[in-house]
C-alpha atoms as a PDB file:
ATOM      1  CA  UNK A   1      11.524  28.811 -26.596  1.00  0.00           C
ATOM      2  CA  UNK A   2      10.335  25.744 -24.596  1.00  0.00           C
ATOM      3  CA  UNK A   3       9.855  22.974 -26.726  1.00  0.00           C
ATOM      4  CA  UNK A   4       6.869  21.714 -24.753  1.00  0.00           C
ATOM      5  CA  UNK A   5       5.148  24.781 -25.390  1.00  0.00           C
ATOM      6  CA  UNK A   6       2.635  24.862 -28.790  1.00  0.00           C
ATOM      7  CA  UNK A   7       3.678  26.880 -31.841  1.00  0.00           C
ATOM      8  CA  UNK A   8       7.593  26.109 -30.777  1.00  0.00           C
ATOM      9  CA  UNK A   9      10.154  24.741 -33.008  1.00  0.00           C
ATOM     10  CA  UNK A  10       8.413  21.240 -32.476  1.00  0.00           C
ATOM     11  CA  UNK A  11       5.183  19.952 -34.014  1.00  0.00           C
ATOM     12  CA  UNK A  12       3.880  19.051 -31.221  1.00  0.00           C
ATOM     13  CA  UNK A  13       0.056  18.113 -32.919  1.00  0.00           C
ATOM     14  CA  UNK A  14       1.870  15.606 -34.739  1.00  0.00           C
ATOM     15  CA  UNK A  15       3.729  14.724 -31.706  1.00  0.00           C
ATOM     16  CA  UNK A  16       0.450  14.058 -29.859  1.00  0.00           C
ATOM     17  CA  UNK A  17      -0.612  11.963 -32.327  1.00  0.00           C
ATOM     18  CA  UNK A  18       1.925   9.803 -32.659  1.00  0.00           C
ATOM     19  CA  UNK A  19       2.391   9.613 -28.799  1.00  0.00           C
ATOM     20  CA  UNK A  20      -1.582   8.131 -28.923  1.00  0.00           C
ATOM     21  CA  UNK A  21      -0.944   5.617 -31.609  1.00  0.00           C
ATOM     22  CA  UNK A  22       2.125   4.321 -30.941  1.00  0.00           C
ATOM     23  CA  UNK A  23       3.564   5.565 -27.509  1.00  0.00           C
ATOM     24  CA  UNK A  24       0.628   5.297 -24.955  1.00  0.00           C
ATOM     25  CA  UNK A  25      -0.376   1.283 -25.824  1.00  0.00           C
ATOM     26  CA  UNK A  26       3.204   0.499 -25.470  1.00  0.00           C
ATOM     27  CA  UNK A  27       3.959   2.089 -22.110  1.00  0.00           C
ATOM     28  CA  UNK A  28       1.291   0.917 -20.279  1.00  0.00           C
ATOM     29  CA  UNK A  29       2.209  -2.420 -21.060  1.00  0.00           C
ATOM     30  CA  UNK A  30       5.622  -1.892 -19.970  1.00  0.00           C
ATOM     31  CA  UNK A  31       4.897  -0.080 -17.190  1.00  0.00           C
ATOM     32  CA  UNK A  32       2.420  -2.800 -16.094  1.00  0.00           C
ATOM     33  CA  UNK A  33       5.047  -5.626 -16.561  1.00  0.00           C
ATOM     34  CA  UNK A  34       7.401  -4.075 -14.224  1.00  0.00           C
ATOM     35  CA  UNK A  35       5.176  -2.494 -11.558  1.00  0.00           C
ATOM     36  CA  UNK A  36       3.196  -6.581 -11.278  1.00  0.00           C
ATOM     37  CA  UNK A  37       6.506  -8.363 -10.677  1.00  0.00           C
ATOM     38  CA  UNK A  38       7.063  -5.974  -8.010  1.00  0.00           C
ATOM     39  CA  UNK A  39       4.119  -6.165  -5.744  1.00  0.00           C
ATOM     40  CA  UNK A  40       3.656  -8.999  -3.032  1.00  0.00           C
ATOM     41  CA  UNK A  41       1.276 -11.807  -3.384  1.00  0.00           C
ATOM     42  CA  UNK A  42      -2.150 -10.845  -2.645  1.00  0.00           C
ATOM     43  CA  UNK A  43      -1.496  -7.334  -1.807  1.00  0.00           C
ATOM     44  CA  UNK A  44      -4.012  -4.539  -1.934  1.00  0.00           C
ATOM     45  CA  UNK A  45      -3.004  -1.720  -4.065  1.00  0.00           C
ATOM     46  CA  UNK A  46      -3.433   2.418  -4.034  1.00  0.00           C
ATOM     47  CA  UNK A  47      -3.104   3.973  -7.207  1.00  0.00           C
ATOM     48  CA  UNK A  48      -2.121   7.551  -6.381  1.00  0.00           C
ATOM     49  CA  UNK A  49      -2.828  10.220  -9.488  1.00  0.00           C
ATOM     50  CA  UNK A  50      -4.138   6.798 -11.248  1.00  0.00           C
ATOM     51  CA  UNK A  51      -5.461   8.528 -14.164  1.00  0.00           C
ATOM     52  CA  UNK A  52      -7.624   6.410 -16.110  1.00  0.00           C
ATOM     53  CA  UNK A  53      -6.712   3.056 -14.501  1.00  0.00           C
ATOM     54  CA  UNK A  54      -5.289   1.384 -17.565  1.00  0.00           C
ATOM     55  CA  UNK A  55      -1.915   0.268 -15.508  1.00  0.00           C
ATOM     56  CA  UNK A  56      -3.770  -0.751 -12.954  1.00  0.00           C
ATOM     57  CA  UNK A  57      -5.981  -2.710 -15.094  1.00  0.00           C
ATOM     58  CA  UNK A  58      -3.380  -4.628 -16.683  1.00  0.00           C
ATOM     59  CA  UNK A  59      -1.654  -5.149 -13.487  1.00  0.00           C
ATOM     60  CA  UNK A  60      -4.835  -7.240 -12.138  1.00  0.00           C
ATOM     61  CA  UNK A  61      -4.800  -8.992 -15.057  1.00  0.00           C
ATOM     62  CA  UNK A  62      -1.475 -10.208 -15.306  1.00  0.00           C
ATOM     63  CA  UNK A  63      -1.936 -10.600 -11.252  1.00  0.00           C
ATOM     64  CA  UNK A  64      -5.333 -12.012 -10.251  1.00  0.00           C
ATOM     65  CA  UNK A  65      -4.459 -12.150  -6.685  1.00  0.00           C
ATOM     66  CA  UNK A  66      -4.125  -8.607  -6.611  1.00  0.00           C
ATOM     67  CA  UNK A  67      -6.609  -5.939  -5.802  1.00  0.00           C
ATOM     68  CA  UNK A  68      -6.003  -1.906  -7.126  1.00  0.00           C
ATOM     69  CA  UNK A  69      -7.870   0.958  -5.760  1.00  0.00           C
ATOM     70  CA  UNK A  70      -7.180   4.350  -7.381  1.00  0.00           C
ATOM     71  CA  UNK A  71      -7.607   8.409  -6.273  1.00  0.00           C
ATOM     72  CA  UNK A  72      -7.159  11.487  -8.580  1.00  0.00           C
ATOM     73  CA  UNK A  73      -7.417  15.043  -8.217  1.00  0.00           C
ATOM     74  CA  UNK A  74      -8.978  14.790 -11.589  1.00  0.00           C
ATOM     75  CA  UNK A  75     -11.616  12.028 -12.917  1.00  0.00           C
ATOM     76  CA  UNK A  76     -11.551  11.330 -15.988  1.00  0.00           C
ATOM     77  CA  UNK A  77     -15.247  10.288 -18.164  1.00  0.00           C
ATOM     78  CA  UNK A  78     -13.845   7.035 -18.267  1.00  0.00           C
ATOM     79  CA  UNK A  79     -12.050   4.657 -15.632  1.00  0.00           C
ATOM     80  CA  UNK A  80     -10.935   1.167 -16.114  1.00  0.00           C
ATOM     81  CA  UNK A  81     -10.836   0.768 -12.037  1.00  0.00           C
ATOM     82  CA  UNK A  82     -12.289   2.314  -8.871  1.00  0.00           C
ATOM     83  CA  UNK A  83     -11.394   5.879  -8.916  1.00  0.00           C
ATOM     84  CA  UNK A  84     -11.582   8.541  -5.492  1.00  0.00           C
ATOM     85  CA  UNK A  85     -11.597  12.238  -5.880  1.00  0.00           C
ATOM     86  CA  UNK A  86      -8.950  13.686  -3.362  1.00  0.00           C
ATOM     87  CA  UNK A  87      -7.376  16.556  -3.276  1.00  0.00           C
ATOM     88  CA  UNK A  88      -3.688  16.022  -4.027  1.00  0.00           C
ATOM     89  CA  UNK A  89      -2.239  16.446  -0.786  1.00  0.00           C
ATOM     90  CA  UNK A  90      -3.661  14.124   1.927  1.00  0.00           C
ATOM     91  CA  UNK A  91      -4.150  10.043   0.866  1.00  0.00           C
ATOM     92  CA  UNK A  92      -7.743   9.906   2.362  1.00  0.00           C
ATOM     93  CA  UNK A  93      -7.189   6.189   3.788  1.00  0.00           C
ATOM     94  CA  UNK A  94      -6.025   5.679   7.731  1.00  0.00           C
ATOM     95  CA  UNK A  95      -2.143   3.951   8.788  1.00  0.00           C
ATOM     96  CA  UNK A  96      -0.814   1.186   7.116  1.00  0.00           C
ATOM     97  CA  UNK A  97      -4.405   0.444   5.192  1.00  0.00           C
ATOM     98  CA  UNK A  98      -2.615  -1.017   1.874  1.00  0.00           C
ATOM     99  CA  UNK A  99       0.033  -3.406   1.289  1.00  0.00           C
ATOM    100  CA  UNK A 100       1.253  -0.735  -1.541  1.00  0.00           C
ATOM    101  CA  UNK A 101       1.237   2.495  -2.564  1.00  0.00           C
ATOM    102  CA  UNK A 102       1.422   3.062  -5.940  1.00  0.00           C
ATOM    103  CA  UNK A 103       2.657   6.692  -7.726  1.00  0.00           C
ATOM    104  CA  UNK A 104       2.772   6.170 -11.619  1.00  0.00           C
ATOM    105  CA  UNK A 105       4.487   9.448 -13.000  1.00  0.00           C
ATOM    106  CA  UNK A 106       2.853  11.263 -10.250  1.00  0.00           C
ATOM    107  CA  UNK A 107       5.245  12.811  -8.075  1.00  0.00           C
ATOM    108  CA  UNK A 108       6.493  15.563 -10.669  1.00  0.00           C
ATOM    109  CA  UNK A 109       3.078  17.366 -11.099  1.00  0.00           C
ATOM    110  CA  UNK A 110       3.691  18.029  -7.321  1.00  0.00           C
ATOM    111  CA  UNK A 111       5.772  21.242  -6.318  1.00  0.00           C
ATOM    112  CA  UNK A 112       6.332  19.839  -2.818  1.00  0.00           C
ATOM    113  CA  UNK A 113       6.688  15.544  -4.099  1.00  0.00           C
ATOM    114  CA  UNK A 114       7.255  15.044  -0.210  1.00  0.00           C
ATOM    115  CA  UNK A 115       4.013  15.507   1.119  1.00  0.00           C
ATOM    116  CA  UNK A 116       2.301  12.722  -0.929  1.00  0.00           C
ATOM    117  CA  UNK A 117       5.673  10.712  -0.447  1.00  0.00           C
ATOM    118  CA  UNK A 118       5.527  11.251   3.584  1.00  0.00           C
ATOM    119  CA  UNK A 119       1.762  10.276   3.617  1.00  0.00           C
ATOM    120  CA  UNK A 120       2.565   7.305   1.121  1.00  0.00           C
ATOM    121  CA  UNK A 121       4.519   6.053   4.276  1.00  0.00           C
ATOM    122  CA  UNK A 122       2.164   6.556   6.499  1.00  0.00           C
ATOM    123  CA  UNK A 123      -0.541   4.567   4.247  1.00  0.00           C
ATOM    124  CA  UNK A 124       1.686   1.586   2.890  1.00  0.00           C
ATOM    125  CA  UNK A 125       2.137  -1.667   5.290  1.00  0.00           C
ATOM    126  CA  UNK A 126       4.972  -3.080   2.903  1.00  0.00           C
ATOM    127  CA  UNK A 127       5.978  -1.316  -0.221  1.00  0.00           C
ATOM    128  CA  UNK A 128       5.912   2.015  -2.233  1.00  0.00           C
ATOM    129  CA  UNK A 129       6.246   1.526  -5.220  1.00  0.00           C
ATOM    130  CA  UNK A 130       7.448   4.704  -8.192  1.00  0.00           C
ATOM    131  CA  UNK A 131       7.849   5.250 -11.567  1.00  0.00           C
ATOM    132  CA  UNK A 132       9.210   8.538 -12.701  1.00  0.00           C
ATOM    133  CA  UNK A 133      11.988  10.437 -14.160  1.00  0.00           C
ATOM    134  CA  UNK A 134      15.435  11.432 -13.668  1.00  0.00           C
ATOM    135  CA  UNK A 135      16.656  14.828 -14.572  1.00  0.00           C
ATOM    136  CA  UNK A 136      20.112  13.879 -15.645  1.00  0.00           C
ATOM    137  CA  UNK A 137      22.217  14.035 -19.192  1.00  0.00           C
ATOM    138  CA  UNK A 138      22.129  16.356 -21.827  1.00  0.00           C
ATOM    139  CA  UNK A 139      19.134  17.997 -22.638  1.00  0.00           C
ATOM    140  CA  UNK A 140      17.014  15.926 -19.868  1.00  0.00           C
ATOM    141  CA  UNK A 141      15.000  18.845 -18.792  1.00  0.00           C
ATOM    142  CA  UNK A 142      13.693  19.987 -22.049  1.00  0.00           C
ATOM    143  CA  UNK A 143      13.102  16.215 -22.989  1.00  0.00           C
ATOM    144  CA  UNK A 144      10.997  15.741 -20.181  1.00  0.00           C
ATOM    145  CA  UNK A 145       9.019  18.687 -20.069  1.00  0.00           C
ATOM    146  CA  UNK A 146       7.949  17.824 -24.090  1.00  0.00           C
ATOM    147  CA  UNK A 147       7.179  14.467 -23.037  1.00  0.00           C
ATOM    148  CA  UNK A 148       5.265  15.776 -20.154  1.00  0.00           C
ATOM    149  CA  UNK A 149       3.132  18.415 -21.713  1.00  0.00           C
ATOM    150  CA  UNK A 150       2.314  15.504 -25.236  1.00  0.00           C
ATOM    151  CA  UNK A 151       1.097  13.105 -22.527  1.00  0.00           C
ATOM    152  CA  UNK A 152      -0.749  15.013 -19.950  1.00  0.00           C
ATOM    153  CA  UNK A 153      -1.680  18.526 -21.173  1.00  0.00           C
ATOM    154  CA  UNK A 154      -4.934  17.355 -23.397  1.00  0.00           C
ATOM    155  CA  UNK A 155      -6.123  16.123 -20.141  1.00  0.00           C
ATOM    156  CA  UNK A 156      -5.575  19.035 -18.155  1.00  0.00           C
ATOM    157  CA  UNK A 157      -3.136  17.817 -15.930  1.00  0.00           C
ATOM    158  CA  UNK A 158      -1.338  20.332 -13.590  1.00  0.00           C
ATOM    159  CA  UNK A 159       2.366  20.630 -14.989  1.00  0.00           C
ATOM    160  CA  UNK A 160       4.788  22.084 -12.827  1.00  0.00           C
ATOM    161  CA  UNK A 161       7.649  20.433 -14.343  1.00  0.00           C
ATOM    162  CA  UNK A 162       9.499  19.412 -10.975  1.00  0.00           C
ATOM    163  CA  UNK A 163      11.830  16.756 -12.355  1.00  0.00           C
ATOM    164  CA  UNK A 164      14.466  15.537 -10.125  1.00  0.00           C
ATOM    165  CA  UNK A 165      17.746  14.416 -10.642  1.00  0.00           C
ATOM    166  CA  UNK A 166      18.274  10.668  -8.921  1.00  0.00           C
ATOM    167  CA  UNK A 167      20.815  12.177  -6.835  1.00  0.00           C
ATOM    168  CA  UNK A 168      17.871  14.412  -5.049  1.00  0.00           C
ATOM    169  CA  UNK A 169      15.120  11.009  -4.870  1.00  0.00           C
ATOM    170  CA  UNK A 170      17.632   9.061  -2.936  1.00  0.00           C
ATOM    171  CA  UNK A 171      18.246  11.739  -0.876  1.00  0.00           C
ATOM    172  CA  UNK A 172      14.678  12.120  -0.028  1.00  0.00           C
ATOM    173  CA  UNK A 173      14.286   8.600   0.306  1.00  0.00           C
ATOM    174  CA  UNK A 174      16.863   8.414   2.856  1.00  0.00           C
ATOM    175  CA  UNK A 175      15.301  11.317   4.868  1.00  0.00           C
ATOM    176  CA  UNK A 176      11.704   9.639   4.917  1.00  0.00           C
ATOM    177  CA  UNK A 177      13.262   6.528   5.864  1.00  0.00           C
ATOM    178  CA  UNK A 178      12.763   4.595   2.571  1.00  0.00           C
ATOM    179  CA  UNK A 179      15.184   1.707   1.751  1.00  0.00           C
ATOM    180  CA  UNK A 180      15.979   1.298  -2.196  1.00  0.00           C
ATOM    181  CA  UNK A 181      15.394  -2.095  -2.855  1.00  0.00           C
ATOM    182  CA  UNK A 182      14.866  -1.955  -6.832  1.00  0.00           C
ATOM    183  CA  UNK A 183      16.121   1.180  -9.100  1.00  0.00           C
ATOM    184  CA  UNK A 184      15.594  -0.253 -13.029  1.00  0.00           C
ATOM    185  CA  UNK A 185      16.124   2.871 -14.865  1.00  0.00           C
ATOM    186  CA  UNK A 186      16.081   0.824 -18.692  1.00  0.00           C
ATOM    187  CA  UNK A 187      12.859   0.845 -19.310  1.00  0.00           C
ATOM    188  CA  UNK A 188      12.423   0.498 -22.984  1.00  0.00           C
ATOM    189  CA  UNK A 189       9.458   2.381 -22.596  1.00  0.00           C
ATOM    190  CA  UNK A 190       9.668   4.070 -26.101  1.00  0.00           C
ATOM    191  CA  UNK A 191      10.160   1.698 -29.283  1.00  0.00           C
ATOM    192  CA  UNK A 192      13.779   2.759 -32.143  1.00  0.00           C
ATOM    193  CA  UNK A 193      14.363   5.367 -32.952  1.00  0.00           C
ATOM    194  CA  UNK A 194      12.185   7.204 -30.410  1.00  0.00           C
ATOM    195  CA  UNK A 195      13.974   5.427 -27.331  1.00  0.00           C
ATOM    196  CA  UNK A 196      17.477   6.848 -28.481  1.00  0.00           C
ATOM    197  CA  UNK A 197      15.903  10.465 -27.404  1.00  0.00           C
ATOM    198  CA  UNK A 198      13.155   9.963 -25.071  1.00  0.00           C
ATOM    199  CA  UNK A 199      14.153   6.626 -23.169  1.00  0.00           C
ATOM    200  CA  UNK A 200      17.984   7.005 -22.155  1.00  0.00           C
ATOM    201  CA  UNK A 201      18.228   7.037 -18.312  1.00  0.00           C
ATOM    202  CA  UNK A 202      15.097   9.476 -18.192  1.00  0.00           C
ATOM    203  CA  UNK A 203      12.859   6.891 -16.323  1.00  0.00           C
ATOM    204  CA  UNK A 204      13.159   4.618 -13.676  1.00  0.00           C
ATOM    205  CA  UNK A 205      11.055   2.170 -11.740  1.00  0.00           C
ATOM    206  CA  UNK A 206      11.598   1.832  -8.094  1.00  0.00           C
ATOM    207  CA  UNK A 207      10.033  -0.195  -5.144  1.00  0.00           C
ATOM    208  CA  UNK A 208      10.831   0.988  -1.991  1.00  0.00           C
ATOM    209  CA  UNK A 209      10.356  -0.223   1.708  1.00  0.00           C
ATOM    210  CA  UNK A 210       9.669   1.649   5.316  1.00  0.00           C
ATOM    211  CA  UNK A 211      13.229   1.138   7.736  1.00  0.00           C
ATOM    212  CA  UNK A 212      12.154  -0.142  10.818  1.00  0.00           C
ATOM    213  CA  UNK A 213      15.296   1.889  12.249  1.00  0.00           C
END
């Protein structure tokens, strides 16, 4: 049985709950941290899949000089920043119009991640910026897809479950002609004795740049 799916060997009600009180304040903030030490000065920002802005939020605040837009397939009744309707596939904005893209555990609710990662390109003057997962280790798969559905299925987020291991995102990050220049994959995202199961290498944080060759 899948252990992201309700009525499985999991509580997962419980597991939503505690995710809320204790999980969601605390990754944001991390999440934040990282992602604002990695953006240039005065950059503007697209927040791909931004949900409900809160990263973003905290990123302008730790960062005045910087300036966040967000889309969504999906707006949600409340929005700490700017938010655009699009639909998923095409960033609505013309060449090089941001300083940075931004994907915030985005890319696995896409089957096809290479389509918004090609058009990220296409979009960012400096900088992509991701934070996702890693499909490596024991167990990673069902790990992630029980995170996954506690954090995104109350929202009605699509949830293809299209992890990757990092062996396949540098791979596709050589073929779109992205250079690695930061891969933090200890987060800390999740506080003891959560982190010994959820954290691991499951997440990383990465900010790429566009080869010129």
């Amino acid at each position: 049985m899948d252990l992201a799916t309700p009525g499985g060997p999991i509580d997962v009600g419980l597991l939503k709950r505690i995710h809320s009180k204790f999980v969601f304040d605390r990754r944001v903030h991390v999440l934040s941290g990282l992602l604002s030490e990695m953006i240039p000065g005065g950059a503007q920002v697209l927040d791909v899949g931004c949900g409900d802005g809160m990263v973003a939020k905290l990123i302008m605040e730790a960062r005045p000089d910087v300036e966040i837009k967000g889309i969504d397939v999906l707006k949600r009744e409340h929005s700490h920043i700017p938010v655009s309707l699009f639909d998923g596939r095409v960033i609505p904005y013309p060449e090089a119009d941001f300083d940075v893209v931004m994907f915030v555990d985005v890319l696995h609710h896409m089957l096809d991640p290479n389509i918004l990662l090609r058009d990220a390109r296409r979009v960012a003057r400096q900088r992509i910026l991701i934070k996702d997962h890693t499909k490596d280790g024991f167990l990673a798969d069902s790990t992630l897809r029980l995170m996954d559905w506690v954090g995104n299925a109350p929202h009605g987020v699509h949830l293809p479950y299209n992890f990757w291991p990092q062996k396949r995102w540098l791979k596709v990050f050589g073929e779109l002609k992205l250079e690695v220049d930061v891969w933090e994959n200890d987060l800390h995202i999740y506080p003891l004795p959560a982190s010994w199961l959820f954290d691991r290498s499951l997440h990383f944080v990465a900010s790429l740049s566009k080869k010129t060759s």
